[in-house]
C-alpha atoms as a PDB file:
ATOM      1  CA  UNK A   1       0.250  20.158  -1.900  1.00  0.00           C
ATOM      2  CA  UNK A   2      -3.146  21.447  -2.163  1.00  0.00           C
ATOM      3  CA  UNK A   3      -4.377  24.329   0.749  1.00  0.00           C
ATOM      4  CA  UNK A   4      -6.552  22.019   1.751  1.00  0.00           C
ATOM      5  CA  UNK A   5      -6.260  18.216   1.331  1.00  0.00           C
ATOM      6  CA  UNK A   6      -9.114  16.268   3.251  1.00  0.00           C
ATOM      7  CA  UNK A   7      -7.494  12.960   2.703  1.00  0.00           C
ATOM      8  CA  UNK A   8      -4.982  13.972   5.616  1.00  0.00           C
ATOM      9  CA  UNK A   9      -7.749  13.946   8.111  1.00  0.00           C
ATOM     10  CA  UNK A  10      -7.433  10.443   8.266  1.00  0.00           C
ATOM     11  CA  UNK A  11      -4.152  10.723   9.515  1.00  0.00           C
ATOM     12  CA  UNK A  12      -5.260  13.399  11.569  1.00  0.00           C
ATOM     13  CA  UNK A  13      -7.670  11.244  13.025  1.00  0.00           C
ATOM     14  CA  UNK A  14      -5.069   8.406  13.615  1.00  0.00           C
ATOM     15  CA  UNK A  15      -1.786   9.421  14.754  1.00  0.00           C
ATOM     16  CA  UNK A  16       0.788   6.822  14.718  1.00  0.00           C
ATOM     17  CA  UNK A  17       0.983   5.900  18.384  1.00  0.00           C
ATOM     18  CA  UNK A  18       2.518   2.428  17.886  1.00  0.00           C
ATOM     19  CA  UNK A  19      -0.048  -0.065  18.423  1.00  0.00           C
ATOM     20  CA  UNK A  20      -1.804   1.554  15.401  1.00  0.00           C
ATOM     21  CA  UNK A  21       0.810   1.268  13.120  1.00  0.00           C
ATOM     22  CA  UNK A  22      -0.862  -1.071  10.486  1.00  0.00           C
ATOM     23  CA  UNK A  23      -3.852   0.633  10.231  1.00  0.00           C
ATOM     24  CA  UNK A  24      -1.670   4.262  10.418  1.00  0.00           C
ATOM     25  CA  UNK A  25       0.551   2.924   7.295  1.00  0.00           C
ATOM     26  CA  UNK A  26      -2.465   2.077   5.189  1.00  0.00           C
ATOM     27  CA  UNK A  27      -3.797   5.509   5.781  1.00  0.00           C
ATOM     28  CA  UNK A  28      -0.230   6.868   5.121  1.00  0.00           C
ATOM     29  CA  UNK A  29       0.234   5.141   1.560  1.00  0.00           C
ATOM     30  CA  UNK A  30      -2.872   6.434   0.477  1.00  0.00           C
ATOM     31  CA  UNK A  31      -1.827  10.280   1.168  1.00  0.00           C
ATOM     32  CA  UNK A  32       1.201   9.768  -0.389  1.00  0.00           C
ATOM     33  CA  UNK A  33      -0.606   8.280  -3.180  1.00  0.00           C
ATOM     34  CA  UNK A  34      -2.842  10.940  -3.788  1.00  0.00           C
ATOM     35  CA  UNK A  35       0.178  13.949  -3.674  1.00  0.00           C
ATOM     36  CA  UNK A  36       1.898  11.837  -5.834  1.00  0.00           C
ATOM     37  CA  UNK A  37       4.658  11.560  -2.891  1.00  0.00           C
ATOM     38  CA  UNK A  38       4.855   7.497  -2.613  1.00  0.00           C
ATOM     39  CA  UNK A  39       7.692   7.001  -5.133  1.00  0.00           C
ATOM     40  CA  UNK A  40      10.208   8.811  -2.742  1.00  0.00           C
ATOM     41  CA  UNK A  41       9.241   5.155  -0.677  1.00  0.00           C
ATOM     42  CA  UNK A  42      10.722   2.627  -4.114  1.00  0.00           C
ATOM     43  CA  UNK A  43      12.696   5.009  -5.926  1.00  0.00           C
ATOM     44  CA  UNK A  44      16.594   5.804  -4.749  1.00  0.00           C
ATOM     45  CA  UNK A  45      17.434   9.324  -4.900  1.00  0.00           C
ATOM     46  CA  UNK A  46      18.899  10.291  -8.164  1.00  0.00           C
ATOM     47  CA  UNK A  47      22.288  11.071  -8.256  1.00  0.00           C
ATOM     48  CA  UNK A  48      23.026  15.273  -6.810  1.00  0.00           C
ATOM     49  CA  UNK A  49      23.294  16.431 -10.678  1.00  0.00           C
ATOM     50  CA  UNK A  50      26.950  18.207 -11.834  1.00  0.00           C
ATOM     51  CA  UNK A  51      26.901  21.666 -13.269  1.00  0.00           C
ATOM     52  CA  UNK A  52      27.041  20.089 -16.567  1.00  0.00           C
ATOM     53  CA  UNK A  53      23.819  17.876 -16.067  1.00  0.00           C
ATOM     54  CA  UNK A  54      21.020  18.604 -18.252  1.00  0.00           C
ATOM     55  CA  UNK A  55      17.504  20.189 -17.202  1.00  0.00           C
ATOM     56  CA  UNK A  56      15.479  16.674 -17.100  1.00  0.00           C
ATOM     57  CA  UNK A  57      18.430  15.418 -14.498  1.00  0.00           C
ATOM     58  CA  UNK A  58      18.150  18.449 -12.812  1.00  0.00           C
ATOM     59  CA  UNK A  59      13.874  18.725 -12.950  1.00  0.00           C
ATOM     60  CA  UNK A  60      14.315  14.888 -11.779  1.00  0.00           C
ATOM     61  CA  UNK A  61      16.132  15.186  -8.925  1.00  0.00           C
ATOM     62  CA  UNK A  62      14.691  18.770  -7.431  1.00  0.00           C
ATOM     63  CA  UNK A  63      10.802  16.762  -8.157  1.00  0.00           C
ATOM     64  CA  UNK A  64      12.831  13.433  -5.833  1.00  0.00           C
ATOM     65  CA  UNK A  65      13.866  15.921  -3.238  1.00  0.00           C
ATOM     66  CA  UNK A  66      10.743  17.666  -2.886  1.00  0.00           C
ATOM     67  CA  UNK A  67       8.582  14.600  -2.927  1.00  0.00           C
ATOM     68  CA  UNK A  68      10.811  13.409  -0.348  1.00  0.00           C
ATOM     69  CA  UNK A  69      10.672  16.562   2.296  1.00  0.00           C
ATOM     70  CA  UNK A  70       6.831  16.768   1.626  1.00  0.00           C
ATOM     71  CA  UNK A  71       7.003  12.629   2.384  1.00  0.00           C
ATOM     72  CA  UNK A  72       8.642  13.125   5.670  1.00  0.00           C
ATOM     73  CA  UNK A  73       6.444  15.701   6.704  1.00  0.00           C
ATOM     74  CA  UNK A  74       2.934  13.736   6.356  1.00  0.00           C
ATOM     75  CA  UNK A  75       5.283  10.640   8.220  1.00  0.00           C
ATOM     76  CA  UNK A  76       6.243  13.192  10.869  1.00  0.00           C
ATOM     77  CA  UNK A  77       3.371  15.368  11.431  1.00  0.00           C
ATOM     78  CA  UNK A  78       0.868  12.147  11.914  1.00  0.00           C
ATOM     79  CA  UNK A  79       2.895  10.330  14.961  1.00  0.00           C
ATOM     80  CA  UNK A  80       2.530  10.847  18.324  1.00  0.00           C
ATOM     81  CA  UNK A  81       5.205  13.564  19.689  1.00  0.00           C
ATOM     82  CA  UNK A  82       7.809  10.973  21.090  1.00  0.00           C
ATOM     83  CA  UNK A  83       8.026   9.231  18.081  1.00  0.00           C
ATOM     84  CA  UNK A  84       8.393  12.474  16.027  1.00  0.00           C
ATOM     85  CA  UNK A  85      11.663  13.605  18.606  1.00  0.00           C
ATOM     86  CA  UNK A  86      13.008   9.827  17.977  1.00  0.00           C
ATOM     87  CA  UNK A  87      12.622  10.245  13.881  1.00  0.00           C
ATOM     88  CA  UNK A  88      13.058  14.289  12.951  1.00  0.00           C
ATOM     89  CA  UNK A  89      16.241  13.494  12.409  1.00  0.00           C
ATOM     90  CA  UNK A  90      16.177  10.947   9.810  1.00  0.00           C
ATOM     91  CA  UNK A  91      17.525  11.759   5.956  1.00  0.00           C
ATOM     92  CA  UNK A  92      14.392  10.574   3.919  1.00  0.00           C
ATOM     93  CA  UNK A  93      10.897   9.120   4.390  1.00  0.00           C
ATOM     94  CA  UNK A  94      12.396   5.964   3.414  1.00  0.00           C
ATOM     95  CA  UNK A  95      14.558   5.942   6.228  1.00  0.00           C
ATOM     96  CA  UNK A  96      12.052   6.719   8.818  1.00  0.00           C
ATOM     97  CA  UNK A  97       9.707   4.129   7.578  1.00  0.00           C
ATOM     98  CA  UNK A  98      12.141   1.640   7.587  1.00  0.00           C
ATOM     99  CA  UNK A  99      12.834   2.529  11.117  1.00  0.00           C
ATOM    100  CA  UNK A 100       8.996   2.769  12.029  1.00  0.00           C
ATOM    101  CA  UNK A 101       8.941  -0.940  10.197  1.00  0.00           C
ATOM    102  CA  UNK A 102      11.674  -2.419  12.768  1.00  0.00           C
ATOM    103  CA  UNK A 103       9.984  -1.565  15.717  1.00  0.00           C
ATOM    104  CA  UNK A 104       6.295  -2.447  14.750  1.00  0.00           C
ATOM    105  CA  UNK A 105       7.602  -5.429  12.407  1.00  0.00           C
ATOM    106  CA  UNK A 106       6.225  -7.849  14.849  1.00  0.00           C
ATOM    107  CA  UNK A 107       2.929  -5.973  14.643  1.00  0.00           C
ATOM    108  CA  UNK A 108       3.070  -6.315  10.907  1.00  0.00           C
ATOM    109  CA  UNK A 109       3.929 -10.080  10.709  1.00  0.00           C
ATOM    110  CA  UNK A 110       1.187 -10.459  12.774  1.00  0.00           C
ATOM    111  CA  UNK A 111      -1.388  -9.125  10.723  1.00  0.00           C
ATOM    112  CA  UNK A 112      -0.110 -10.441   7.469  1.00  0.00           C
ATOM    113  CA  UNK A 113      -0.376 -13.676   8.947  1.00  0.00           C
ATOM    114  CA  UNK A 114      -4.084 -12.695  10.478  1.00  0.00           C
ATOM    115  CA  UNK A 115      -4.732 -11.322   6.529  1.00  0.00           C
ATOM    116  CA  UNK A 116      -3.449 -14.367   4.667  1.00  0.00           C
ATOM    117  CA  UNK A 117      -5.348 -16.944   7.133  1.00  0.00           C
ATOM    118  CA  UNK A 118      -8.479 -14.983   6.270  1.00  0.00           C
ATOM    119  CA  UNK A 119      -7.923 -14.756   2.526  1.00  0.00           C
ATOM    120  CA  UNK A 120      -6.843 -18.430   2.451  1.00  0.00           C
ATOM    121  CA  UNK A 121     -10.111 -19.359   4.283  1.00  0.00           C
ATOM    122  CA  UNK A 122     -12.449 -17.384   2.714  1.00  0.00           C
ATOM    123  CA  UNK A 123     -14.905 -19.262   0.324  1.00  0.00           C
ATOM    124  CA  UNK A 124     -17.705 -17.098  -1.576  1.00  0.00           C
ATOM    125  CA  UNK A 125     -21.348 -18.810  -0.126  1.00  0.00           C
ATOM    126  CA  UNK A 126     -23.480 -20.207  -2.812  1.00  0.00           C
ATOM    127  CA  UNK A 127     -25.819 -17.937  -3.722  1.00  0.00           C
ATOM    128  CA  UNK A 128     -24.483 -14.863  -2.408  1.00  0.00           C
ATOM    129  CA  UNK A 129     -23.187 -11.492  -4.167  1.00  0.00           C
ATOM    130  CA  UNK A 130     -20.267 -12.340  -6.263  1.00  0.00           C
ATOM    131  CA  UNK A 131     -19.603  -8.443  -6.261  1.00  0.00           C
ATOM    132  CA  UNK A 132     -19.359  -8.553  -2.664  1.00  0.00           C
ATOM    133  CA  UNK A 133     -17.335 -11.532  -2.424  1.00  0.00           C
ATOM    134  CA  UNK A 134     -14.426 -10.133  -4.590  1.00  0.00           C
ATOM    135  CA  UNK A 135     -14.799  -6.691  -2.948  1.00  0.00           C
ATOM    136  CA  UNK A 136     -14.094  -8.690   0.180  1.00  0.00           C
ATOM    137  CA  UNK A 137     -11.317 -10.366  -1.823  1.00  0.00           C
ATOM    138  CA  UNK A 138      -9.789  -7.301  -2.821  1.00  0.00           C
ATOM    139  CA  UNK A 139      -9.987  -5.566   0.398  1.00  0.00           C
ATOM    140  CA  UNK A 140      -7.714  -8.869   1.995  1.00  0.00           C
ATOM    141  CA  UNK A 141      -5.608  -8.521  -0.890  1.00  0.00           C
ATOM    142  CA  UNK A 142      -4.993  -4.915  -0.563  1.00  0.00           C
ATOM    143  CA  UNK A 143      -4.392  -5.725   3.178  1.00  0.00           C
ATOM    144  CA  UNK A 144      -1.715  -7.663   2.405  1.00  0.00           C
ATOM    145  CA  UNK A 145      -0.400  -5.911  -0.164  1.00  0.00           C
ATOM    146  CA  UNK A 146       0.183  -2.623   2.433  1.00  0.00           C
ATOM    147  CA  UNK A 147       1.593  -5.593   5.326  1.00  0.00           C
ATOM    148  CA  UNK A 148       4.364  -6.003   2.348  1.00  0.00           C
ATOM    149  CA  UNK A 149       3.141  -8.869   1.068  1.00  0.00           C
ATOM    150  CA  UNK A 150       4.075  -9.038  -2.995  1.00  0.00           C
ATOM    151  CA  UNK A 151       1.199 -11.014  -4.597  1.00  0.00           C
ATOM    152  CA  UNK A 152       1.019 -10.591  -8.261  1.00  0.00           C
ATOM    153  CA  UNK A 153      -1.565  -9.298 -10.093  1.00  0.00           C
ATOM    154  CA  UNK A 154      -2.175 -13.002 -12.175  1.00  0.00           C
ATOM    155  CA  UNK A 155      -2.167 -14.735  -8.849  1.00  0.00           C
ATOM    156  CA  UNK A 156      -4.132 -12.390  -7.210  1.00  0.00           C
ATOM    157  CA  UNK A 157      -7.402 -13.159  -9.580  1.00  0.00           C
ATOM    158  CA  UNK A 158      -6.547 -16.689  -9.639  1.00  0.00           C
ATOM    159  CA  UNK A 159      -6.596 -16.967  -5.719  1.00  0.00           C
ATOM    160  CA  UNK A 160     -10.181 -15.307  -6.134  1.00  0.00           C
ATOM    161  CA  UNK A 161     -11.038 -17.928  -8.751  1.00  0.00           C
ATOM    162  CA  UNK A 162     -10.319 -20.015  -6.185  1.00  0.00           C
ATOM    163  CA  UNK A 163     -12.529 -19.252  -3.643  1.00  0.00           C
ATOM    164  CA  UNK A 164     -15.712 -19.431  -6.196  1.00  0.00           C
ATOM    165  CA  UNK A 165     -18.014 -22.483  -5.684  1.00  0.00           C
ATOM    166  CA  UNK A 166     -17.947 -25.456  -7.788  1.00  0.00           C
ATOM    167  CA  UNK A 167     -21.307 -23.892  -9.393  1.00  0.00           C
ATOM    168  CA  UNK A 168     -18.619 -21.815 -11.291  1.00  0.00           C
ATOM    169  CA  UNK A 169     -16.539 -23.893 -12.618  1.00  0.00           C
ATOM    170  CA  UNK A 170     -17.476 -23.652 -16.114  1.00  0.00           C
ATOM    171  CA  UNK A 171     -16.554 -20.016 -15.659  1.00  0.00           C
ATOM    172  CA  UNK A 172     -12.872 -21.058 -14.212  1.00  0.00           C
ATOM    173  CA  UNK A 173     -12.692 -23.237 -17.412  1.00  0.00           C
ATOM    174  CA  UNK A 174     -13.549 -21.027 -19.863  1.00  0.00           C
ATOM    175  CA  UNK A 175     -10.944 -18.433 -18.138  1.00  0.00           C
ATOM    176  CA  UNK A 176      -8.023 -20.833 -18.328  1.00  0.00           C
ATOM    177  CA  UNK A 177      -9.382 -22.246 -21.424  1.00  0.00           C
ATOM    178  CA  UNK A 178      -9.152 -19.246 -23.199  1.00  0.00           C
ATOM    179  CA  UNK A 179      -6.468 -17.829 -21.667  1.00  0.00           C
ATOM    180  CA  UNK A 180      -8.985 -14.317 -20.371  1.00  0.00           C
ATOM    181  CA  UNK A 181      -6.866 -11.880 -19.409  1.00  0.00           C
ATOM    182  CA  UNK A 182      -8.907 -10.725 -16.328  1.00  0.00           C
ATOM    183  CA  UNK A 183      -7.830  -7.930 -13.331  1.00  0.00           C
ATOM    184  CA  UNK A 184      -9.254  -8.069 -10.141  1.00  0.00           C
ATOM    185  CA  UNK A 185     -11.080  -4.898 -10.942  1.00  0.00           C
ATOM    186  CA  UNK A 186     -12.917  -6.587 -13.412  1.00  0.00           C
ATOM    187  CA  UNK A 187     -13.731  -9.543 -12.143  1.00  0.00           C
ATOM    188  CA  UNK A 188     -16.375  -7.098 -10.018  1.00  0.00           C
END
């Protein structure tokens, strides 16, 4: 970790107290993301290497390990003080999160469902800013994707194809037409 990391002042700013969680996971993933920390979240802990293990097994599972205390202290340092006494101790970040997950689930399913009404519903306005429109897009998407929602990345640019107006539909054809390989990035 950097001495000084100003991403964490968002989660500075927003301390899981509960209600928040959503918004407090978003900002979590994106810490993580940036110390290179988040893969202690998919990834199972390799295997405690043998004395005969060689140095990449060893290297791998000291980097797992460290990834994994510096994980669970970003989770435990940004909630509120009971939540930390309920979750300090918890093996891995994984663990806590999953924990964190059972008792705000309903929060979650909530706002997935608020997310995926909005991105279903959302239709870009003749005229307007097709760069805005699939920034707006992207921003749902991303939403979703941090309420656990898994929406590939094919499906994800063809639900934004979607919600073009018919004035692009020549566009839409000549995507599927010629089979464009587009990402959601680049559809900006």
């Amino acid at each position: 970790m950097t001495a000084f990391n100003p991403l964490t002042a968002i989660l500075t700013q927003n301390k899981l107290e509960g209600p928040n969680y959503v918004d407090w996971k978003r900002n979590l993933d994106i810490v993580l993301i940036a110390e290179e920390y988040k893969f202690v979240l998919d990834e199972v802990c390799p295997e405690k290497p043998g004395d005969d293990a060689t140095d990449d097994e060893q290297k791998a599972y000291q980097k797992w390990i460290k990834a994994d205390e510096m994980a669970r202290c970003y989770i435990l340092a940004f909630m509120s003080n009971v939540l930390q006494h309920q979750h300090q101790s918890m093996e891995s970040a994984y663990d806590i999160l999953e924990n964190l997950k059972e008792m705000f689930g309903d929060q979650n399913r909530a706002a997935k469902q608020t997310a995926m009404k909005a991105l279903l519903n959302t239709k870009m306005v003749e005229g307007s800013s097709v760069r805005d429109h699939v920034l707006k897009m992207m921003s749902l998407l991303n939403e979703l994707e941090v309420l656990g929602a898994n929406i590939d990345k094919d499906t994800q640019v063809e639900m934004i194809l979607q919600t073009l107006p018919d004035s692009f539909q020549q566009f839409r054809l000549n995507y599927n037409m010629n089979k464009m390989d587009l990402s959601t990035s680049s559809s900006l």
